[in-house]
PDB file of N, CA and C in Angstrom:
ATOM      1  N   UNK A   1    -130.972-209.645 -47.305  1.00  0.00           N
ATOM      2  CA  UNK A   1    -130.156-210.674 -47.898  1.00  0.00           C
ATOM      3  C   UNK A   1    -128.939-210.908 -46.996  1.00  0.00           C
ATOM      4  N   UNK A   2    -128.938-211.880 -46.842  1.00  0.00           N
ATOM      5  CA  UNK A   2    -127.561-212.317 -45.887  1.00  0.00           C
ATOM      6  C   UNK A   2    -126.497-212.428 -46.487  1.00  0.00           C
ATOM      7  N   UNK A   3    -124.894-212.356 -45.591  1.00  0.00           N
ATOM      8  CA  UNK A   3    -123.768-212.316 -46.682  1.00  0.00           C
ATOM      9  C   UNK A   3    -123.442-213.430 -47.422  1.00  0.00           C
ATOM     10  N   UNK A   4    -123.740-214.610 -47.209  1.00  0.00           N
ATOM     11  CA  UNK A   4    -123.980-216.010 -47.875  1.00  0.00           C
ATOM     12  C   UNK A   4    -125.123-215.566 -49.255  1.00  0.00           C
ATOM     13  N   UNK A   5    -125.979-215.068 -48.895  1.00  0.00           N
ATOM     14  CA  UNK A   5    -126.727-214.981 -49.902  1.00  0.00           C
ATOM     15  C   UNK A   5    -125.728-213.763 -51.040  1.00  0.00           C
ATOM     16  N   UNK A   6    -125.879-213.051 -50.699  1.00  0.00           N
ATOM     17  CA  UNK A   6    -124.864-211.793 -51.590  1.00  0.00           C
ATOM     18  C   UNK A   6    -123.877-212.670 -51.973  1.00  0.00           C
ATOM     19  N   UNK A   7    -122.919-213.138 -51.362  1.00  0.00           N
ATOM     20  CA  UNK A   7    -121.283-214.166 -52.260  1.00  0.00           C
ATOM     21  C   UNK A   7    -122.383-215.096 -53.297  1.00  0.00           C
ATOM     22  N   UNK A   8    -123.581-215.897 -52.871  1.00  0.00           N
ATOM     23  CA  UNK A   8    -123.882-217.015 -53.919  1.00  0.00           C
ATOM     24  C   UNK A   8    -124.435-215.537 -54.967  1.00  0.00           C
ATOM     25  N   UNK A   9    -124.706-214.719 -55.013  1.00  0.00           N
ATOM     26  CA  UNK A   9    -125.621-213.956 -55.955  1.00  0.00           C
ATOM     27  C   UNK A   9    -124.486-213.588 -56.782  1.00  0.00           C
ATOM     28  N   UNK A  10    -123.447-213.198 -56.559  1.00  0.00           N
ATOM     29  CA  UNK A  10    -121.923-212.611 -56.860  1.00  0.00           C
ATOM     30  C   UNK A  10    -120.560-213.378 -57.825  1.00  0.00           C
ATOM     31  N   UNK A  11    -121.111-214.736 -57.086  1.00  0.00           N
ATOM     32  CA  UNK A  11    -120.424-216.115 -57.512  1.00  0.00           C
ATOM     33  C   UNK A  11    -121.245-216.407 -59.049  1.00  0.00           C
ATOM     34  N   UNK A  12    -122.396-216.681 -58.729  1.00  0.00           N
ATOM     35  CA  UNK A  12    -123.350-216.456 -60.070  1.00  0.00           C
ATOM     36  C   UNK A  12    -123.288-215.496 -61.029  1.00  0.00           C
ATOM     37  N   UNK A  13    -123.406-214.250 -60.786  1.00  0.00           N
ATOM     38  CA  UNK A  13    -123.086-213.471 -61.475  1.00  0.00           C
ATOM     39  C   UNK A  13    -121.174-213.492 -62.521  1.00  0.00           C
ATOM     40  N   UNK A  14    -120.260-213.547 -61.575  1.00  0.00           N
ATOM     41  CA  UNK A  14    -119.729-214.073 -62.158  1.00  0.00           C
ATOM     42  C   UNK A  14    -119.234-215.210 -63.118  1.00  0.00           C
ATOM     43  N   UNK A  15    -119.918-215.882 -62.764  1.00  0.00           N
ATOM     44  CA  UNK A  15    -119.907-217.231 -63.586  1.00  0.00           C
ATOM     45  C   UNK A  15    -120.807-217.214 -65.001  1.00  0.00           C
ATOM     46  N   UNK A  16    -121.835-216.028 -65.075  1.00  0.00           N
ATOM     47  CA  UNK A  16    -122.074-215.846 -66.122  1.00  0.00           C
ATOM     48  C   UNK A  16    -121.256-215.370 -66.972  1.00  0.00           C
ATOM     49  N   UNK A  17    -120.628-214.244 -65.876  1.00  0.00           N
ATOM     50  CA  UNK A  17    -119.660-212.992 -67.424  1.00  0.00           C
ATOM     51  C   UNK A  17    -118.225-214.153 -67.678  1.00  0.00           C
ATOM     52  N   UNK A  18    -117.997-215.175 -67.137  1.00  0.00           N
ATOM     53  CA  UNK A  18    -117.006-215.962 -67.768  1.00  0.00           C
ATOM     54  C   UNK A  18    -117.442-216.936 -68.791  1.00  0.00           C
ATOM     55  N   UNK A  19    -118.540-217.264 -68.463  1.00  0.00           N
ATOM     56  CA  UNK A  19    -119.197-218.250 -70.134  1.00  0.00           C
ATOM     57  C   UNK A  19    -119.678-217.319 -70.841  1.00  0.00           C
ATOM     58  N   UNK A  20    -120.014-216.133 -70.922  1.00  0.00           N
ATOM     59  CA  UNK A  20    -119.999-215.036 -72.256  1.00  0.00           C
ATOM     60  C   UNK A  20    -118.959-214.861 -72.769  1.00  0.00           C
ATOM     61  N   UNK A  21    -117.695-214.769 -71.622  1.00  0.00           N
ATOM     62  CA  UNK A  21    -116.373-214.331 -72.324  1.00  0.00           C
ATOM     63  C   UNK A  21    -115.743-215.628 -73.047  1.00  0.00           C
ATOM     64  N   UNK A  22    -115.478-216.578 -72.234  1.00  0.00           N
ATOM     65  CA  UNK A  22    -115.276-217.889 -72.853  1.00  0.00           C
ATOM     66  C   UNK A  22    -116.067-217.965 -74.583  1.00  0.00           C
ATOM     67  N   UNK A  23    -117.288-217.953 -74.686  1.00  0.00           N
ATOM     68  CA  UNK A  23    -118.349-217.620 -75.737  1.00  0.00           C
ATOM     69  C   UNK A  23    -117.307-216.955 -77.007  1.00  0.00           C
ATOM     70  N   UNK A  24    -116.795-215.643 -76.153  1.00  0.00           N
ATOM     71  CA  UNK A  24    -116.291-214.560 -76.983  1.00  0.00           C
ATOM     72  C   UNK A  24    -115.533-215.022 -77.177  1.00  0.00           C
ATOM     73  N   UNK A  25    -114.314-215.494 -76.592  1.00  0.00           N
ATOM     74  CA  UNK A  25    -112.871-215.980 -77.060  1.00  0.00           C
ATOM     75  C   UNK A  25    -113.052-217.021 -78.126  1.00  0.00           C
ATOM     76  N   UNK A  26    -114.041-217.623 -77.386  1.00  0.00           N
ATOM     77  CA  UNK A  26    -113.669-219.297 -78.551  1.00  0.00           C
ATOM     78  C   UNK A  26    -114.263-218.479 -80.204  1.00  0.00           C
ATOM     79  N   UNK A  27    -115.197-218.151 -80.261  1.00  0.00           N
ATOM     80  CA  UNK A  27    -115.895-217.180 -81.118  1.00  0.00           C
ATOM     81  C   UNK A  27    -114.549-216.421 -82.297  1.00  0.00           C
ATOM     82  N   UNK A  28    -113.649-215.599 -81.292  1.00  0.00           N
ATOM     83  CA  UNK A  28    -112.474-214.753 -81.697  1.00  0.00           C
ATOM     84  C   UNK A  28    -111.512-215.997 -82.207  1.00  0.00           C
ATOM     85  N   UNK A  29    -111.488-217.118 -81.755  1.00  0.00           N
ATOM     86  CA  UNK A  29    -110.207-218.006 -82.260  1.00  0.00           C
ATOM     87  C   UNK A  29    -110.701-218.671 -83.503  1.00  0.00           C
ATOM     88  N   UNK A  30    -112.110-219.084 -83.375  1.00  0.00           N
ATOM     89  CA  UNK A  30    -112.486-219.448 -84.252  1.00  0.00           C
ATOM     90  C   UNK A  30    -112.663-218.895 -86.102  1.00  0.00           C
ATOM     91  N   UNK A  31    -112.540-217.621 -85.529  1.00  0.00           N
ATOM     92  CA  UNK A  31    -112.438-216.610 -86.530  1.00  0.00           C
ATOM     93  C   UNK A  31    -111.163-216.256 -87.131  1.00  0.00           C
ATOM     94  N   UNK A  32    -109.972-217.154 -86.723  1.00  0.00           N
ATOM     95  CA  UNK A  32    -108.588-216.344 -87.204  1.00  0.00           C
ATOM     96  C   UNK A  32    -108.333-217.264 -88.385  1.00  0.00           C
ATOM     97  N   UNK A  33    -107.465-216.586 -89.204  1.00  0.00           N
ATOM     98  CA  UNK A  33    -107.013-217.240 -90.435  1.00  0.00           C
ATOM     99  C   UNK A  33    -105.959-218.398 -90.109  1.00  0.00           C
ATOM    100  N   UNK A  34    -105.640-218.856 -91.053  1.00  0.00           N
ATOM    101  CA  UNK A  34    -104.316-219.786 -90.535  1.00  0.00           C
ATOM    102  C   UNK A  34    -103.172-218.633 -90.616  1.00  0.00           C
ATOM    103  N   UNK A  35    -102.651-217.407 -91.568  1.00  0.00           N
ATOM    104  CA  UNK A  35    -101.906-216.977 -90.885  1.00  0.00           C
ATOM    105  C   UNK A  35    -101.678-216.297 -89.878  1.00  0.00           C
ATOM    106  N   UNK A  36    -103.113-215.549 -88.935  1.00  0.00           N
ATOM    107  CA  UNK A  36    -102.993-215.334 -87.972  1.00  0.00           C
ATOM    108  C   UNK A  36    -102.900-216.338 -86.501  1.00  0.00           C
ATOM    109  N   UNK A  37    -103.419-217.609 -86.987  1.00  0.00           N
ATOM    110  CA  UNK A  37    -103.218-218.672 -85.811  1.00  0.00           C
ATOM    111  C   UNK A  37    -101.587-219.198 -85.379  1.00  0.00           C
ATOM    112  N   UNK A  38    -100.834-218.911 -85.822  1.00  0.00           N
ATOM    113  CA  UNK A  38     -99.910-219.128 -85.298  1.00  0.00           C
ATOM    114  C   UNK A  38     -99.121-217.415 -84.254  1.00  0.00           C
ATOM    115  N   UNK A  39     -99.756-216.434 -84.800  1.00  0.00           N
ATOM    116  CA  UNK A  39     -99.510-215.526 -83.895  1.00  0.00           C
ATOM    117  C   UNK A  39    -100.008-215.115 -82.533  1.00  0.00           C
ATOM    118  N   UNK A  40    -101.473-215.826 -82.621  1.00  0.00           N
ATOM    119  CA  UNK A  40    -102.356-215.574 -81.433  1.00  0.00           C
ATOM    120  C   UNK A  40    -101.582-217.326 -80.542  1.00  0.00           C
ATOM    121  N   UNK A  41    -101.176-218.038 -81.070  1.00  0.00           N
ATOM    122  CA  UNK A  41    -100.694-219.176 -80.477  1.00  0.00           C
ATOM    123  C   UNK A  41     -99.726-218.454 -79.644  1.00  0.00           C
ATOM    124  N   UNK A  42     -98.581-218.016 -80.141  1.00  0.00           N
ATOM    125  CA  UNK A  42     -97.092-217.621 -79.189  1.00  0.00           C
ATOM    126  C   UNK A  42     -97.839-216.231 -78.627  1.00  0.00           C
ATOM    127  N   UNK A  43     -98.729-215.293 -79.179  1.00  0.00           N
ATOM    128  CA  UNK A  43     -99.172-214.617 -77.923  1.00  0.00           C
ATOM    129  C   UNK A  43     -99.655-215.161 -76.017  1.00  0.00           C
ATOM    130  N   UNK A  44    -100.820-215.703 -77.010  1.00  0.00           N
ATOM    131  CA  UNK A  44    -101.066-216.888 -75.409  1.00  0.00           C
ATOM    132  C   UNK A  44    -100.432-217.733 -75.049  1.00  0.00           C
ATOM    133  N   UNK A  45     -99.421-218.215 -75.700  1.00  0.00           N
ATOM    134  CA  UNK A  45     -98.388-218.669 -74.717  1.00  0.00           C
ATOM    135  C   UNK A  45     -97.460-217.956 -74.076  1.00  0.00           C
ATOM    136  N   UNK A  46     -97.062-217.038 -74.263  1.00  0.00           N
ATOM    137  CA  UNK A  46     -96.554-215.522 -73.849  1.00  0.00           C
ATOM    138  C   UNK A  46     -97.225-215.573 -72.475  1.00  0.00           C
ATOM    139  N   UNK A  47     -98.557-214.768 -72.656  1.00  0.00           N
ATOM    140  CA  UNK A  47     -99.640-214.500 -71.937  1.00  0.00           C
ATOM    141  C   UNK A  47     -99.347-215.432 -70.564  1.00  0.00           C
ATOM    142  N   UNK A  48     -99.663-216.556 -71.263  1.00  0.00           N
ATOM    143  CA  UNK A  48    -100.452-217.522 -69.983  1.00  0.00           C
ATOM    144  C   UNK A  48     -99.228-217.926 -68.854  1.00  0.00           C
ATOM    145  N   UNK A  49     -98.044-217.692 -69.792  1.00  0.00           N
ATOM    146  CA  UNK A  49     -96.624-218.109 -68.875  1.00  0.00           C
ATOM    147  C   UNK A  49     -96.408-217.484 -67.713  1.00  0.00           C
ATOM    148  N   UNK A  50     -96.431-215.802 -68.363  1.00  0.00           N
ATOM    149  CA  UNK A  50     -96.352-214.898 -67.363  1.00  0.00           C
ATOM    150  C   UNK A  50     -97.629-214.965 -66.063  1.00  0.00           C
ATOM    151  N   UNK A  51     -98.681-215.182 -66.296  1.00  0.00           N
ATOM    152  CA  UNK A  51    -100.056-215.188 -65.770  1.00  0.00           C
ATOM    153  C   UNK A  51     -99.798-216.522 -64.628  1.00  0.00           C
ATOM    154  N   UNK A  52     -99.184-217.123 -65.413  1.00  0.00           N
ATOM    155  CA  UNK A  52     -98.314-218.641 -64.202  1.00  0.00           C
ATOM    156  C   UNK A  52     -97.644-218.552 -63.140  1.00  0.00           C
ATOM    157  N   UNK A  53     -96.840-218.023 -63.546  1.00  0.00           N
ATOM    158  CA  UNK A  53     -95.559-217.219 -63.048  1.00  0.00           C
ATOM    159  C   UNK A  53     -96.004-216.299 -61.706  1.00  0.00           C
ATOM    160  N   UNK A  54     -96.981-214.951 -62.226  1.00  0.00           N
ATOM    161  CA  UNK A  54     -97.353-214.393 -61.199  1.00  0.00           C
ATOM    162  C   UNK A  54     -98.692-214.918 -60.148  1.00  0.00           C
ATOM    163  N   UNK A  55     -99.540-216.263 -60.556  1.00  0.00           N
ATOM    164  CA  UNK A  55     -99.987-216.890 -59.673  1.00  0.00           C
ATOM    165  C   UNK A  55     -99.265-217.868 -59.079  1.00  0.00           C
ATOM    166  N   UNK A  56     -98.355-218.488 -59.186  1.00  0.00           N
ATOM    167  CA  UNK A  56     -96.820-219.513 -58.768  1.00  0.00           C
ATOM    168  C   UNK A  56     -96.637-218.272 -57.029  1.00  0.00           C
ATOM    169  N   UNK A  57     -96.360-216.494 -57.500  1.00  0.00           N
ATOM    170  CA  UNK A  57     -95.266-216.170 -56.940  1.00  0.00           C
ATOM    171  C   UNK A  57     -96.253-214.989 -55.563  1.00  0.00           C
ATOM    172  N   UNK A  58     -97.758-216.215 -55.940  1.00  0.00           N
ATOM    173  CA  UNK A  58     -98.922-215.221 -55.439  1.00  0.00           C
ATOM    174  C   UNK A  58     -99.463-216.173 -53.945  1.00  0.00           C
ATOM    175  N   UNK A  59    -100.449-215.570 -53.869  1.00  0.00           N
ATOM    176  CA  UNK A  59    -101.197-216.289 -52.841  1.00  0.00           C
ATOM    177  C   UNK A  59    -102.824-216.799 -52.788  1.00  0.00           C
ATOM    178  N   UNK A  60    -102.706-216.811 -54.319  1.00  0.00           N
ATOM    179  CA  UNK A  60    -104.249-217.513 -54.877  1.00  0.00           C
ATOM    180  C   UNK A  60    -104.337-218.925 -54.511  1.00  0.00           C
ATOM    181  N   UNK A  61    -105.512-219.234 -54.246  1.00  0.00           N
ATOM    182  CA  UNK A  61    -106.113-220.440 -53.754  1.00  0.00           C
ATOM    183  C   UNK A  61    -105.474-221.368 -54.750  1.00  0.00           C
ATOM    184  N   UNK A  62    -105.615-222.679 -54.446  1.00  0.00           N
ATOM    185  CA  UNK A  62    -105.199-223.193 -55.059  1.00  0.00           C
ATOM    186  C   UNK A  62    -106.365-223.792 -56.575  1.00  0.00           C
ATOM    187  N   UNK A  63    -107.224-223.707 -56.064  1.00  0.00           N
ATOM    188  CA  UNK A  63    -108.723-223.823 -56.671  1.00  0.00           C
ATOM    189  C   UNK A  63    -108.684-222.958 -58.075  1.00  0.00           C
ATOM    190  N   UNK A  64    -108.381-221.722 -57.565  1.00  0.00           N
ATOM    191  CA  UNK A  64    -107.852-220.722 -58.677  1.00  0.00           C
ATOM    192  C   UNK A  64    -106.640-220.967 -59.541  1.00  0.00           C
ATOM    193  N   UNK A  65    -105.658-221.676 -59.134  1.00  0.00           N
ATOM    194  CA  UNK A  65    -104.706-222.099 -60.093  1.00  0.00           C
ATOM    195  C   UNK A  65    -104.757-223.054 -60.688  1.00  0.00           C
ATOM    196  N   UNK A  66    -105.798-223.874 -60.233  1.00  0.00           N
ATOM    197  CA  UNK A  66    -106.207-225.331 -60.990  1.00  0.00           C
ATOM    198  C   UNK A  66    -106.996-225.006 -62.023  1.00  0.00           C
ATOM    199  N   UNK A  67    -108.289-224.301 -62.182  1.00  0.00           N
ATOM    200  CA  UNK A  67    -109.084-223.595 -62.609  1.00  0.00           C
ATOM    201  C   UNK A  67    -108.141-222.603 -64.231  1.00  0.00           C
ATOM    202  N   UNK A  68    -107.314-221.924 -63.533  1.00  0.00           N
ATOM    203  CA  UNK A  68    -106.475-221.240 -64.276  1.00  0.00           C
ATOM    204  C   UNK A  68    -105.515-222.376 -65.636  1.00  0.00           C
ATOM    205  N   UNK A  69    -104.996-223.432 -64.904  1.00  0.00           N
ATOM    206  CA  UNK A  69    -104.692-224.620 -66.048  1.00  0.00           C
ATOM    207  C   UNK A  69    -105.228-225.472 -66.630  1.00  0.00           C
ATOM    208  N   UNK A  70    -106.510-225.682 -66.266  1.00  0.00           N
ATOM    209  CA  UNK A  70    -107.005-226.378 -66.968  1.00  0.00           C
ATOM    210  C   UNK A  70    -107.905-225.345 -68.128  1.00  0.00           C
ATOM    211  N   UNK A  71    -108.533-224.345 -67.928  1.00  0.00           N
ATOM    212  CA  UNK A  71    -108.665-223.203 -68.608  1.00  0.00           C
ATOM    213  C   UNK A  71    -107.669-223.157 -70.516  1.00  0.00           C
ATOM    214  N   UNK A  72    -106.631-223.207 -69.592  1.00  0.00           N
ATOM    215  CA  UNK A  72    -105.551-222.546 -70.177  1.00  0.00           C
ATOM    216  C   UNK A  72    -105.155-223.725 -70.934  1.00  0.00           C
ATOM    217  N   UNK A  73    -105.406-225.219 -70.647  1.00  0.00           N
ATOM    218  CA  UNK A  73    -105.393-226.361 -71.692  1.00  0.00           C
ATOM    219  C   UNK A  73    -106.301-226.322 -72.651  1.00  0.00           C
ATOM    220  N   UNK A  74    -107.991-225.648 -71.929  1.00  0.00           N
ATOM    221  CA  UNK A  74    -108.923-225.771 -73.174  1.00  0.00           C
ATOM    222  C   UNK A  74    -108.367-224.867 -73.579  1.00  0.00           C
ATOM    223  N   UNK A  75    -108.029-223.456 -74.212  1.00  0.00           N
ATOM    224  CA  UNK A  75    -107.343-223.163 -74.974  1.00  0.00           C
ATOM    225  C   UNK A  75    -106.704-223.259 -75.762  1.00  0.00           C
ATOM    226  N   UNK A  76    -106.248-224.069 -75.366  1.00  0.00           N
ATOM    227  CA  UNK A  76    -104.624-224.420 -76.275  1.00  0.00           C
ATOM    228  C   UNK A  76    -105.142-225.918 -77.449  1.00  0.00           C
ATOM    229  N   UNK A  77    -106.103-226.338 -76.391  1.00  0.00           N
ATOM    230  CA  UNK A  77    -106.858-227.357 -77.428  1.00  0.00           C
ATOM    231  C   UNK A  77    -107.577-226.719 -78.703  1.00  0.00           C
ATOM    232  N   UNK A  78    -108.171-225.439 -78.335  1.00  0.00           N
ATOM    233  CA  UNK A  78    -109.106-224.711 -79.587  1.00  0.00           C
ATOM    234  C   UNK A  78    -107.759-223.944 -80.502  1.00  0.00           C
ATOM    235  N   UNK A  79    -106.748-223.230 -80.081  1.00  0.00           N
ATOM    236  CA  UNK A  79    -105.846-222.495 -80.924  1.00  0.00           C
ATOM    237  C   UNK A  79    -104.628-223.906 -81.290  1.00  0.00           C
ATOM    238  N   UNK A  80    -104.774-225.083 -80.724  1.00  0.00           N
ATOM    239  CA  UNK A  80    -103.426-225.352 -80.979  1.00  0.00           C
ATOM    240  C   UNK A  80    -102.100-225.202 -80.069  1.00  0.00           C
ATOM    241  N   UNK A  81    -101.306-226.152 -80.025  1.00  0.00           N
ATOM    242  CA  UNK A  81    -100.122-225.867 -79.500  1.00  0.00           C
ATOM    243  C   UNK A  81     -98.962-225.146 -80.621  1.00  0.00           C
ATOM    244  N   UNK A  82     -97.892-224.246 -80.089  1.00  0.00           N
ATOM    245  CA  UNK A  82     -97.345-222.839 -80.832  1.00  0.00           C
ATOM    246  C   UNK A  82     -95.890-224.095 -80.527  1.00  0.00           C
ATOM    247  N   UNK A  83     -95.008-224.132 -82.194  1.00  0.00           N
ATOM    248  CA  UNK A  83     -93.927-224.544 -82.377  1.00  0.00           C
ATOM    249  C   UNK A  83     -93.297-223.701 -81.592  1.00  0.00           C
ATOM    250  N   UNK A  84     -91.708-224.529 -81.459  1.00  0.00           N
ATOM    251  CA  UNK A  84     -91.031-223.423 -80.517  1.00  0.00           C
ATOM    252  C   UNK A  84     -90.348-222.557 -81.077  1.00  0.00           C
ATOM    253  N   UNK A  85     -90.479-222.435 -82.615  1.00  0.00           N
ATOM    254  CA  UNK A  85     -89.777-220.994 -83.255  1.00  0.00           C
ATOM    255  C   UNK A  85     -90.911-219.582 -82.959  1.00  0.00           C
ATOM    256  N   UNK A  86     -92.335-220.025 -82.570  1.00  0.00           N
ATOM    257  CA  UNK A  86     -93.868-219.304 -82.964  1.00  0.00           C
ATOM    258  C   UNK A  86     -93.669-218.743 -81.163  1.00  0.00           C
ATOM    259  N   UNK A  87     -93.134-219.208 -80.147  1.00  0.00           N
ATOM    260  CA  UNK A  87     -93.245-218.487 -78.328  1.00  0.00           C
ATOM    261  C   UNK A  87     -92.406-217.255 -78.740  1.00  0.00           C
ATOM    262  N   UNK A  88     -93.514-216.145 -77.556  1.00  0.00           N
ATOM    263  CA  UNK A  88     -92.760-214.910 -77.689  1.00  0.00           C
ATOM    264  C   UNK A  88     -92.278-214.881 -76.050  1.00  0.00           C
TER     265      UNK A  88
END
């Protein structure tokens, strides 16, 4: 197997365990009560700020940070956007 072949086998592979996890998350949001949806809201916004922040102060592709926000919009589309009393 050539190293082109190994990265596409690798790339694939990954791309599965992120639509299982994706699967799982939406799965987990879908499952919260309304009074837990406003806590998992200001968590991931918590989360995703910092996660910004240290790809902003990084040297990830840019592919990866695009990837990373638009991600991070479907999200916010399935939980909702977090009032600004609900950010931790």
């Amino acid at each position: 197997m050539t190293d082109t072949e190994t990265l596409a086998l690798q790339l694939a592979e990954m791309q599965g365990s992120m639509l299982a996890m994706e699967c799982f998350v939406n799965a987990l949001a879908e499952s919260l009560t309304p009074s837990q949806r406003p806590v998992m809201q200001a968590l991931y916004a918590g989360e995703s700020t910092a996660f910004r922040t240290a790809l902003m102060n990084s040297s990830a592709p840019e592919a990866t940070v695009a990837a990373f926000e638009r991600d991070v919009q479907r999200a916010i589309g399935l939980l909702g956007e977090p009032t600004a009393d609900e950010t931790v």
